[in-house]
C-alpha atoms as a PDB file:
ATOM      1  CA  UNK A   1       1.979  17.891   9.010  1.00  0.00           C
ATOM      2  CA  UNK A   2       1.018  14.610   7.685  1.00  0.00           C
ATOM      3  CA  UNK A   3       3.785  14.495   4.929  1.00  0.00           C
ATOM      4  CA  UNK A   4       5.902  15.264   7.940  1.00  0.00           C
ATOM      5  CA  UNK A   5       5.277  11.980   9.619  1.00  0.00           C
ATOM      6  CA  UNK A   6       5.500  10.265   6.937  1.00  0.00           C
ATOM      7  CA  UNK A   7       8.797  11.273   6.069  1.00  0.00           C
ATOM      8  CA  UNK A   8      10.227  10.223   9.685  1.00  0.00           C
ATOM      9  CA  UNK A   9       8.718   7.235   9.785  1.00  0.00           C
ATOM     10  CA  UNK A  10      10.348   6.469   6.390  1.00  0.00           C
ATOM     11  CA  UNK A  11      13.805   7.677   7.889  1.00  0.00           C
ATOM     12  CA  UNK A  12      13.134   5.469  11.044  1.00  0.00           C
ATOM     13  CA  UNK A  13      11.603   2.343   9.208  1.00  0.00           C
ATOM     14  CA  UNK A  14      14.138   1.984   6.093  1.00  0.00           C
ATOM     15  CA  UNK A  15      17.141   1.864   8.080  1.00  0.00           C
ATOM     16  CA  UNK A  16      15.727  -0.639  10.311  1.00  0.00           C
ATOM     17  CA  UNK A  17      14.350  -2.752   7.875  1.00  0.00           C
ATOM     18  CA  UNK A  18      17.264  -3.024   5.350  1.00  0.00           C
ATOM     19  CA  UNK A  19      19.500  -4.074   9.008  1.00  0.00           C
ATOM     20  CA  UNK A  20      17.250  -6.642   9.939  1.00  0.00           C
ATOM     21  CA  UNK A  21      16.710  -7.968   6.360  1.00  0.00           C
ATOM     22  CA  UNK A  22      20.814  -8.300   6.143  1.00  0.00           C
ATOM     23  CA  UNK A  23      20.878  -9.813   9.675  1.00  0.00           C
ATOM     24  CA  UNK A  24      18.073 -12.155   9.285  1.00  0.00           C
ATOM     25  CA  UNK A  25      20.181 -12.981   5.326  1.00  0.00           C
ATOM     26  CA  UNK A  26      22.919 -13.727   7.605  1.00  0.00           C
ATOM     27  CA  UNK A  27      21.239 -16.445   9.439  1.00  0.00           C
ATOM     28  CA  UNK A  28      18.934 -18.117   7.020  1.00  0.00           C
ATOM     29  CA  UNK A  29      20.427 -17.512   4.009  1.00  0.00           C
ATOM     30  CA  UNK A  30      19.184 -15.464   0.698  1.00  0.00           C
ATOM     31  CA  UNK A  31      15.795 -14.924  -0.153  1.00  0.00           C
ATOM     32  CA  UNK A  32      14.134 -14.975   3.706  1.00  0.00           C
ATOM     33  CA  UNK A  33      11.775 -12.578   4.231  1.00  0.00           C
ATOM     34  CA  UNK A  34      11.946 -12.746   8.369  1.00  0.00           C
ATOM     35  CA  UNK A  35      14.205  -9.764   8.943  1.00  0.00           C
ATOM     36  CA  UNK A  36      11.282  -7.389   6.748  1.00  0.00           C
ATOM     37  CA  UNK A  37       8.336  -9.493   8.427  1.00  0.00           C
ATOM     38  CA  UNK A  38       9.551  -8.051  11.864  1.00  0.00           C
ATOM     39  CA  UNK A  39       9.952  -5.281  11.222  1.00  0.00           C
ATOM     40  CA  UNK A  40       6.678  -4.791   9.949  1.00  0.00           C
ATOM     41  CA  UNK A  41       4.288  -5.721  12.845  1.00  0.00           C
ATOM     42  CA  UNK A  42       7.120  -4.238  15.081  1.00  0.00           C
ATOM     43  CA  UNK A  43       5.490  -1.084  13.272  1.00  0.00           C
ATOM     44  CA  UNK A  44       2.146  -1.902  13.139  1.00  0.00           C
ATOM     45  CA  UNK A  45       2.546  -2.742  16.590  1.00  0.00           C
ATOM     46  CA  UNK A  46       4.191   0.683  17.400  1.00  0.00           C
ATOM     47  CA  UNK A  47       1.676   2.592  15.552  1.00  0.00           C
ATOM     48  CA  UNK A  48      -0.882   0.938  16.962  1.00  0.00           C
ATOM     49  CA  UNK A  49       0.127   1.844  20.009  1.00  0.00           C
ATOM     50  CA  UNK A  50       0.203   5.567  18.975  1.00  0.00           C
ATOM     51  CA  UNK A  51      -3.045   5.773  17.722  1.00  0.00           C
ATOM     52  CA  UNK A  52      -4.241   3.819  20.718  1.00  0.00           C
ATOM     53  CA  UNK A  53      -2.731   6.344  22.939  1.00  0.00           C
ATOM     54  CA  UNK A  54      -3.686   9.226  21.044  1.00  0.00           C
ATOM     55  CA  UNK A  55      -7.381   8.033  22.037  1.00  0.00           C
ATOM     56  CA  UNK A  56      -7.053   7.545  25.577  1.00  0.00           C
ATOM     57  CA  UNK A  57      -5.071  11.038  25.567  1.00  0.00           C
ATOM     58  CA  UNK A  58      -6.872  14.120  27.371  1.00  0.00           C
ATOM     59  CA  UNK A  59      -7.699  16.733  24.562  1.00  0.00           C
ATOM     60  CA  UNK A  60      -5.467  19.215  25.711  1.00  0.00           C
ATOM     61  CA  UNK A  61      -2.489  16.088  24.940  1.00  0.00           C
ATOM     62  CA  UNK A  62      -3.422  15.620  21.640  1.00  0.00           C
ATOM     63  CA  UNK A  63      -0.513  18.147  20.395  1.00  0.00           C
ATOM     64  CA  UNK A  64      -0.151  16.192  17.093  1.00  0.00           C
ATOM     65  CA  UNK A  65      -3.887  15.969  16.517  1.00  0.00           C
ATOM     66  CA  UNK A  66      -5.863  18.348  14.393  1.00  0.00           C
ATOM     67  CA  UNK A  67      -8.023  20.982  16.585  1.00  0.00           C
ATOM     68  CA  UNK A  68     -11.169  19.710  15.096  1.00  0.00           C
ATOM     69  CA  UNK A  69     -10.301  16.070  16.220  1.00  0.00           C
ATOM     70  CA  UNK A  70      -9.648  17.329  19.855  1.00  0.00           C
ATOM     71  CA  UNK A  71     -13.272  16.928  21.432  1.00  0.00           C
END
């Protein structure tokens, strides 16, 4: 299951990153490293977030959690 994540948040996060690398190319020129910067603690952020929620969850929400991590 883990593999499994990681493989859509690889088909999520490339995409997104390689558009706002050529966007952020587009308005300050070669070499800036703001469009890949974003997109990384948008991420972080997001996963974060997850985690965070997964948490606060009930144990009978935590679908995507293993059993033995479901107190």
């Amino acid at each position: 299951m883990t593999a499994l994540w990681v493989v859509l948040g690889a088909l999520v996060g490339a995409p997104v990153r390689y558009a706002a690398d050529r966007l952020a190319v587009r308005w300050r020129g070669a070499g800036s490293v703001v469009g890949v910067l974003v997109v990384n603690v948008a991420g972080s952020l997001l996963l974060g977030l997850v985690v965070g929620a997964r948490d606060l969850s009930p144990p009978s929400w935590r679908w995507w959690a293993p059993a033995s991590a479901a107190r």
